[in-house]
C-alpha atoms as a PDB file:
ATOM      1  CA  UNK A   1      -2.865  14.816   2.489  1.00  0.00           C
ATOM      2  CA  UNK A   2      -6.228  13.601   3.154  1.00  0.00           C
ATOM      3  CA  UNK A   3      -9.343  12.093   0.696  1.00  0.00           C
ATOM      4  CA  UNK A   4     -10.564  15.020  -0.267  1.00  0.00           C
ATOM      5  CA  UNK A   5      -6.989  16.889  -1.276  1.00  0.00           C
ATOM      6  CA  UNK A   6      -6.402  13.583  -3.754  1.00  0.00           C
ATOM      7  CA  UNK A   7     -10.644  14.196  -5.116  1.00  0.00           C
ATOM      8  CA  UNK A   8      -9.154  17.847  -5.389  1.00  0.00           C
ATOM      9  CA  UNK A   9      -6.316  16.616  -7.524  1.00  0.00           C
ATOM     10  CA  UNK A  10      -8.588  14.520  -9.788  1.00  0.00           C
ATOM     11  CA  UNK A  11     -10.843  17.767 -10.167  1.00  0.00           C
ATOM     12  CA  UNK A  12      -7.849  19.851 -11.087  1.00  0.00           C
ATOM     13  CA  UNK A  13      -6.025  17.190 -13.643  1.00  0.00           C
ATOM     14  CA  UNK A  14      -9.304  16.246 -15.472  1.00  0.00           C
ATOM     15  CA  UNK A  15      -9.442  12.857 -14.273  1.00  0.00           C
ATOM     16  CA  UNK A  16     -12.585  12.663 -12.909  1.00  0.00           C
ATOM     17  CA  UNK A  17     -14.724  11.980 -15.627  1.00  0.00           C
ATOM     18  CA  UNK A  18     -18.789  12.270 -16.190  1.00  0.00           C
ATOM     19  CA  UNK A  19     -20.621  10.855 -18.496  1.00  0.00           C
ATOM     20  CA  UNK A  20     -21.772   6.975 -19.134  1.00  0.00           C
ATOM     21  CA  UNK A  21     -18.555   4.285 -18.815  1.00  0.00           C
ATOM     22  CA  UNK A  22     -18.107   0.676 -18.820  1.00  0.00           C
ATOM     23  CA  UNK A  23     -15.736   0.110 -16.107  1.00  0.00           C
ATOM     24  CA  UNK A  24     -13.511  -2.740 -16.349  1.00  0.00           C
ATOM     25  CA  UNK A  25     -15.576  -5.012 -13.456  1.00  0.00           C
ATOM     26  CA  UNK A  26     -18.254  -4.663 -16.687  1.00  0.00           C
ATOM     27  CA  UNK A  27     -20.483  -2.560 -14.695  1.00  0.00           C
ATOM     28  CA  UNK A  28     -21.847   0.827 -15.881  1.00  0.00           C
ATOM     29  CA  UNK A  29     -21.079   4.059 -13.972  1.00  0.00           C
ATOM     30  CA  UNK A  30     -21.737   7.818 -14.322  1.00  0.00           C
ATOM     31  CA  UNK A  31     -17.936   9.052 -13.033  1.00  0.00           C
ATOM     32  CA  UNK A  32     -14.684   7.369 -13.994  1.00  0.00           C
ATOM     33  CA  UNK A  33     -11.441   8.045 -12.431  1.00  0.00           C
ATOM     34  CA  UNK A  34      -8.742   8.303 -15.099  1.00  0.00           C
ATOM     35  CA  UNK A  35      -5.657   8.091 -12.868  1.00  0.00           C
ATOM     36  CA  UNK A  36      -3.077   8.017 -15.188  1.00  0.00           C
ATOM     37  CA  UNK A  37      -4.012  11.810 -15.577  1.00  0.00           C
ATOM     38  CA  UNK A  38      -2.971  12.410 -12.099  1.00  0.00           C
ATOM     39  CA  UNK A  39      -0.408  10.032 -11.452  1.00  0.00           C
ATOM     40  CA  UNK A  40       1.184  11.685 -15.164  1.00  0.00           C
ATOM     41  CA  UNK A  41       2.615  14.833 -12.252  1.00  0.00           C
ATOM     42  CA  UNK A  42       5.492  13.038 -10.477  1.00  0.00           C
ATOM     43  CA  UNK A  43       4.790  15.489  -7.634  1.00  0.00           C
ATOM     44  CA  UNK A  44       1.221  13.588  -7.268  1.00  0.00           C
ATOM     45  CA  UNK A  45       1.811  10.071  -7.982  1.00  0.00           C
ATOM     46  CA  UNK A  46       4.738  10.611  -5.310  1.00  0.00           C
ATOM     47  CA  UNK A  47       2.135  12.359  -2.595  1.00  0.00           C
ATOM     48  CA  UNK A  48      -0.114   9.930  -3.221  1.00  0.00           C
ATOM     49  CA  UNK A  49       1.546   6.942  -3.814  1.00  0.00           C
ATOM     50  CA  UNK A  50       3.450   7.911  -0.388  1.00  0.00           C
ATOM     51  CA  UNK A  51      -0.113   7.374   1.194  1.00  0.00           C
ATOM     52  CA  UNK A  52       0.372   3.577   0.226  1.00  0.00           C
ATOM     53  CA  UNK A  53       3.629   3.092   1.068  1.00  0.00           C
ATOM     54  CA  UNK A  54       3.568   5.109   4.549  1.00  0.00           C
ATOM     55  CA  UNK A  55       1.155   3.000   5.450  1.00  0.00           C
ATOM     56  CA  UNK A  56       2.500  -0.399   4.424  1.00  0.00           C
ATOM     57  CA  UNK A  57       5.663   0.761   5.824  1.00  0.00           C
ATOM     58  CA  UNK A  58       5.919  -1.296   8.831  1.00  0.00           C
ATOM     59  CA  UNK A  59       4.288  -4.290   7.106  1.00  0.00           C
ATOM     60  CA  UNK A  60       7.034  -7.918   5.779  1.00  0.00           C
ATOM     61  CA  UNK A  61       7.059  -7.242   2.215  1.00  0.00           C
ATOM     62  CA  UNK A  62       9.848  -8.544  -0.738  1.00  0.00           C
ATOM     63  CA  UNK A  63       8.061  -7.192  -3.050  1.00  0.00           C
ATOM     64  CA  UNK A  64       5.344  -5.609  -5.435  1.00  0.00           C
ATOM     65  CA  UNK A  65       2.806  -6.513  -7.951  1.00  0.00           C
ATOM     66  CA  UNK A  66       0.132  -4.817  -9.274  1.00  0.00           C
ATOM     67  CA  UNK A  67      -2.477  -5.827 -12.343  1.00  0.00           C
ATOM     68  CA  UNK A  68      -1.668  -3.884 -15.671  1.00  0.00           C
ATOM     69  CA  UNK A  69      -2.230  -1.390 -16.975  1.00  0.00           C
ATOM     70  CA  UNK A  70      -3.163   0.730 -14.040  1.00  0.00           C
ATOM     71  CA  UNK A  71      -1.831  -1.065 -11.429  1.00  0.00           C
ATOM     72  CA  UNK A  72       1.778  -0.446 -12.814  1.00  0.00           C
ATOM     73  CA  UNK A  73       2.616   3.159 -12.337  1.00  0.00           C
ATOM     74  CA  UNK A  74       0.908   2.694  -8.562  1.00  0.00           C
ATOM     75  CA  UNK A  75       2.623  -0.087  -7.640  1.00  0.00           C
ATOM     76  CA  UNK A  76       6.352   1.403  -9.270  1.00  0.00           C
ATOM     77  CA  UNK A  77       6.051   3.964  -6.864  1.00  0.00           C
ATOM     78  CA  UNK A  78       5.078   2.306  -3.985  1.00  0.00           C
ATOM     79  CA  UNK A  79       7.632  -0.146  -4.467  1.00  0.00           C
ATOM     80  CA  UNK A  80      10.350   2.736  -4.772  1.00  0.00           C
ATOM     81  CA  UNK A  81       9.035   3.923  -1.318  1.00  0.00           C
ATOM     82  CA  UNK A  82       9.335   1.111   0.137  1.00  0.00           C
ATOM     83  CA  UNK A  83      12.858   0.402  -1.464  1.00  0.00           C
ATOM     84  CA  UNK A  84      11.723  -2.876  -2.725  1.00  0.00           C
ATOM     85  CA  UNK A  85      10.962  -4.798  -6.480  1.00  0.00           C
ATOM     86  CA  UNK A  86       8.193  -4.109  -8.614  1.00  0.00           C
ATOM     87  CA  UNK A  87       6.583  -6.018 -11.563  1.00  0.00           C
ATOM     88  CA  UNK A  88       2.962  -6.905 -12.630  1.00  0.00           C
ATOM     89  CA  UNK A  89       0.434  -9.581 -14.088  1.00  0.00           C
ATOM     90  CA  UNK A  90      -0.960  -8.219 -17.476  1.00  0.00           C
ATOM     91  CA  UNK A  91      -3.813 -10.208 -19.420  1.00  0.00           C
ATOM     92  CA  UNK A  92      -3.333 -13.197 -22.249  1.00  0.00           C
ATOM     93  CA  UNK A  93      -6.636 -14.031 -23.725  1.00  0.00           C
ATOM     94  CA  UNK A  94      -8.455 -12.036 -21.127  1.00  0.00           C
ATOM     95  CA  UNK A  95      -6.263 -13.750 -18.068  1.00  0.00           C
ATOM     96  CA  UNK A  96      -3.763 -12.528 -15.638  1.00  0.00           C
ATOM     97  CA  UNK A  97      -0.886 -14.091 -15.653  1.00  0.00           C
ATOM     98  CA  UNK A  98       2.779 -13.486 -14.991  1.00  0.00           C
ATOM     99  CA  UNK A  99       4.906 -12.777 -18.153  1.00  0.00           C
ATOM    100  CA  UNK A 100       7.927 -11.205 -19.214  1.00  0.00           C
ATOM    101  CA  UNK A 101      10.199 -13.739 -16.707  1.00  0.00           C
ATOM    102  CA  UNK A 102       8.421 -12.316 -13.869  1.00  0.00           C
ATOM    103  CA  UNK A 103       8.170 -15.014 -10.775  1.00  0.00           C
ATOM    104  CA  UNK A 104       6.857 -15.267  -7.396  1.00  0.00           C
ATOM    105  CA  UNK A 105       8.486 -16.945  -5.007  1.00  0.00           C
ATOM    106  CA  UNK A 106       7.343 -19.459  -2.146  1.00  0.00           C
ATOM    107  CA  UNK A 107       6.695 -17.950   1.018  1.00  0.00           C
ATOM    108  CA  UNK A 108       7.876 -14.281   0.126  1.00  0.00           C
ATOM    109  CA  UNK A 109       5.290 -11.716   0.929  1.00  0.00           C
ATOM    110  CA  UNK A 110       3.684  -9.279  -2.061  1.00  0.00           C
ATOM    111  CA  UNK A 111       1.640  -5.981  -1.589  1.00  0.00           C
ATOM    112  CA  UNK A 112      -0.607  -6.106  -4.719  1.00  0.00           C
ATOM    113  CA  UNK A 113      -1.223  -2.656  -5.546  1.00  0.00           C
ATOM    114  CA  UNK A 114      -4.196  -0.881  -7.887  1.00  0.00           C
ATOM    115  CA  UNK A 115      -5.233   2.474  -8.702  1.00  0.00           C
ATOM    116  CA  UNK A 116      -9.084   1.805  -8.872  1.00  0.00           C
ATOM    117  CA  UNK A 117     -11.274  -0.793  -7.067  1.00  0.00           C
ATOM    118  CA  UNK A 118     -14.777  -0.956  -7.557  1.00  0.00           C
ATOM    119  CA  UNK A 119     -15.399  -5.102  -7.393  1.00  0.00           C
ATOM    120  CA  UNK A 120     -11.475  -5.803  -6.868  1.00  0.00           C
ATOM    121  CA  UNK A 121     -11.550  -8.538  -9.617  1.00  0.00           C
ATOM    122  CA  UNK A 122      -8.618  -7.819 -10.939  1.00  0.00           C
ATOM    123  CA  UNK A 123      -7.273  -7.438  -7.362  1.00  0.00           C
ATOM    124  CA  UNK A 124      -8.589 -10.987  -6.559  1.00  0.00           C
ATOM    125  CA  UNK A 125      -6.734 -12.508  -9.689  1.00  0.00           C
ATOM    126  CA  UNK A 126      -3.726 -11.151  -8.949  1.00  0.00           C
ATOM    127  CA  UNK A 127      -3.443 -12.435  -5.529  1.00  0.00           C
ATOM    128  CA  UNK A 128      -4.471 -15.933  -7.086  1.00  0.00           C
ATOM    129  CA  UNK A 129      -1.414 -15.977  -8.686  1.00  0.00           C
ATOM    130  CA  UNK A 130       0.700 -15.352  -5.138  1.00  0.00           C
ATOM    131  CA  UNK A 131      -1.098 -18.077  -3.838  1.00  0.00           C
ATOM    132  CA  UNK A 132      -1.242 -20.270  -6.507  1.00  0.00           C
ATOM    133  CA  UNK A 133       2.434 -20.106  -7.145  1.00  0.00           C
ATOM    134  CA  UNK A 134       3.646 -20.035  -3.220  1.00  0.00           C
ATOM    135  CA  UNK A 135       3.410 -16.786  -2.288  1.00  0.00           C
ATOM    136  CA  UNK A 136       2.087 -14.714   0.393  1.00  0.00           C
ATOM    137  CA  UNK A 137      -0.330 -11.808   0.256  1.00  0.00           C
ATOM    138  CA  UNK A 138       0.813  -8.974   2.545  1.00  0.00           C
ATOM    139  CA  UNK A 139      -1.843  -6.507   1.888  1.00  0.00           C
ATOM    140  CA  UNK A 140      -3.325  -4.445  -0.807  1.00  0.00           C
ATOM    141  CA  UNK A 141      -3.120  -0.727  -1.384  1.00  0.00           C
ATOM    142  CA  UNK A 142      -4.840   1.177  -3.934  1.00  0.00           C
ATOM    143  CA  UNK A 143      -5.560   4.482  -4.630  1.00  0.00           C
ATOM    144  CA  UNK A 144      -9.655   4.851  -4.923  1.00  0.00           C
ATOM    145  CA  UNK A 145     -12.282   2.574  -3.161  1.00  0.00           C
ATOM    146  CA  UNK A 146     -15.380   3.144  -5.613  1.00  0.00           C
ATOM    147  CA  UNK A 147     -17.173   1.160  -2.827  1.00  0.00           C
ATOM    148  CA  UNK A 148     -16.253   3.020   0.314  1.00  0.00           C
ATOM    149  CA  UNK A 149     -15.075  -0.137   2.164  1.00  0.00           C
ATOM    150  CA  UNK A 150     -17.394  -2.544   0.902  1.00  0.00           C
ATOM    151  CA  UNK A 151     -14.807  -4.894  -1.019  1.00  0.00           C
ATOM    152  CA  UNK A 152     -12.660  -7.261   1.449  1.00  0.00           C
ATOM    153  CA  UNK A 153      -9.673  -8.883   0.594  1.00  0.00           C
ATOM    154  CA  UNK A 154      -9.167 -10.852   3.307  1.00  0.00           C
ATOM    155  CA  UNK A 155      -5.837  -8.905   4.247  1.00  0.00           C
ATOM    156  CA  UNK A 156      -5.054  -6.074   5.553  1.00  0.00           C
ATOM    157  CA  UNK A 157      -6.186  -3.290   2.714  1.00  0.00           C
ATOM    158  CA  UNK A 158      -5.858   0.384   2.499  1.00  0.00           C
ATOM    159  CA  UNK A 159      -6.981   2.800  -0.040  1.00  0.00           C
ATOM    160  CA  UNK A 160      -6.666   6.806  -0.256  1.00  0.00           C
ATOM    161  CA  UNK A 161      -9.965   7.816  -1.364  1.00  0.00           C
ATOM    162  CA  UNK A 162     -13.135   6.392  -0.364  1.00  0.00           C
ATOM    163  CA  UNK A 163     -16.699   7.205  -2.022  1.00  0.00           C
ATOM    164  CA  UNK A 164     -19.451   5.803  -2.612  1.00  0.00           C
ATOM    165  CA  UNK A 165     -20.021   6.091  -6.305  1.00  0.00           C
ATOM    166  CA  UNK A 166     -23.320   4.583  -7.987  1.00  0.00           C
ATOM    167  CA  UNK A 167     -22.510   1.904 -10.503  1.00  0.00           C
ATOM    168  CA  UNK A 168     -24.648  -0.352 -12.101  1.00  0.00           C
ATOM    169  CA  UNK A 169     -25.133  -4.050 -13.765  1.00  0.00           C
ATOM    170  CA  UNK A 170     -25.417  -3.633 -17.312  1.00  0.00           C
ATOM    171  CA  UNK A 171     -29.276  -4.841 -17.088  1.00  0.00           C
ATOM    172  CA  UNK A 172     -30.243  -2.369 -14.512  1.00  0.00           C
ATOM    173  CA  UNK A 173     -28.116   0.949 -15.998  1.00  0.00           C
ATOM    174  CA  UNK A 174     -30.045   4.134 -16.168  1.00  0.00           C
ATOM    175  CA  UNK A 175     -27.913   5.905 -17.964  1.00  0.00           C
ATOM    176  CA  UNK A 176     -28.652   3.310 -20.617  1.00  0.00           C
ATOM    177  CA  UNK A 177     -32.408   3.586 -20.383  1.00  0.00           C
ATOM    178  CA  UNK A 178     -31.760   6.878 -21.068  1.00  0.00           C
ATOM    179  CA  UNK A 179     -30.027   6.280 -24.354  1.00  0.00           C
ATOM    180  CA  UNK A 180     -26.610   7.839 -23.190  1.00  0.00           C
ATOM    181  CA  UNK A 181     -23.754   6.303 -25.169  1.00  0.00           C
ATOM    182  CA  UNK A 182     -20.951   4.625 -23.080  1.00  0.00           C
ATOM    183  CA  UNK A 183     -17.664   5.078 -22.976  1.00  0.00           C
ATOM    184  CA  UNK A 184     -15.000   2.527 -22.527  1.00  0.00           C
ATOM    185  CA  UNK A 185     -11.924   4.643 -21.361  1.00  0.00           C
ATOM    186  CA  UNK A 186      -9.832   1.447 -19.202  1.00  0.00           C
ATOM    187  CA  UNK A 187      -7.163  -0.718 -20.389  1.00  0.00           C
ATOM    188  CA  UNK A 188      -8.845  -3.677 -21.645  1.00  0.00           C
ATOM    189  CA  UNK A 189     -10.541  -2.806 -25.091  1.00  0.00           C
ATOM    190  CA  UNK A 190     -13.404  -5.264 -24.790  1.00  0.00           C
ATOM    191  CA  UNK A 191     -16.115  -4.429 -27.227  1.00  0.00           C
ATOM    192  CA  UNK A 192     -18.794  -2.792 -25.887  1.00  0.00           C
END
């Protein structure tokens, strides 16, 4: 499976979007990649999910975390890959944190894994928390680069789809010179 069989699966599940969207780095972009409509076919989020974990394969990792709400079905399936545990950092009052009893521990080694990148905030909080708290960051593995390489964790990184796709700051949008309502389809229901 290479980048352009997973765009193909986008095309063919509807998850590709066009149109004007607030993405959840707060910049404005013309496409949006809905993966939960891909990963919803167990067949896909397997294949590419598989990508992640073939790669990371080799790699000293306890376990898996990944940034709700996307983060979780990518980083579930990875972690089942890899035969390891999974869990996640969701927001409180628009912060990541670790809830639900979920720990890291000092000196074990997490993949954080994502389903869309385009500043790798999110990304970048949650491997605040594995430092923060002890932990080491293994990698991170994700399933679109919006930024075709241009984001760097700082750790060894790999994503399945790479593009280039135009995204702006709020104050220089186009789209929103040109009147075109935005769309927030993500997660986090900030108002617009």
């Amino acid at each position: 499976m290479n980048s352009r069989n997973i765009l193909e699966l986008f095309e063919i599940t509807n998850a590709l979007l066009n149109g004007h969207f607030l993405l959840t780095s707060g910049r404005h972009s013309s496409q949006y990649f809905q993966c939960a409509l891909v990963l919803q076919y167990p067949e896909y989020n397997k294949l590419i999910c598989g990508l992640i974990a073939d790669h990371f394969r080799n790699f000293e990792i306890d376990a898996v975390i990944s940034p709700a709400i996307g983060g979780i079905v990518v980083g579930q399936e990875v972690a089942r890959q890899l035969g390891k545990k999974s869990f996640f950092a969701e927001r409180e009052e628009k912060i990541l944190s670790l809830r639900r009893g979920f720990q890291i521990e000092e000196q074990k080694k997490y993949l954080v894994c994502e389903d869309v990148v385009t500043t790798g905030g999110s990304v970048f909080e949650v491997m605040n928390i594995i430092k923060n708290n002890g932990g080491i960051v293994a990698g991170v593995g994700y399933i679109v680069d919006r930024n075709n390489n241009k984001v760097n964790f700082g750790v060894p990184q790999f994503s399945t789809l790479q593009l280039e796709v135009v995204s702006y700051a709020p104050e220089d949008c186009l789209l929103c010179r040109q009147n075109i309502p935005i769309v927030k389809p993500g997660s986090r229901q900030d108002k617009l």
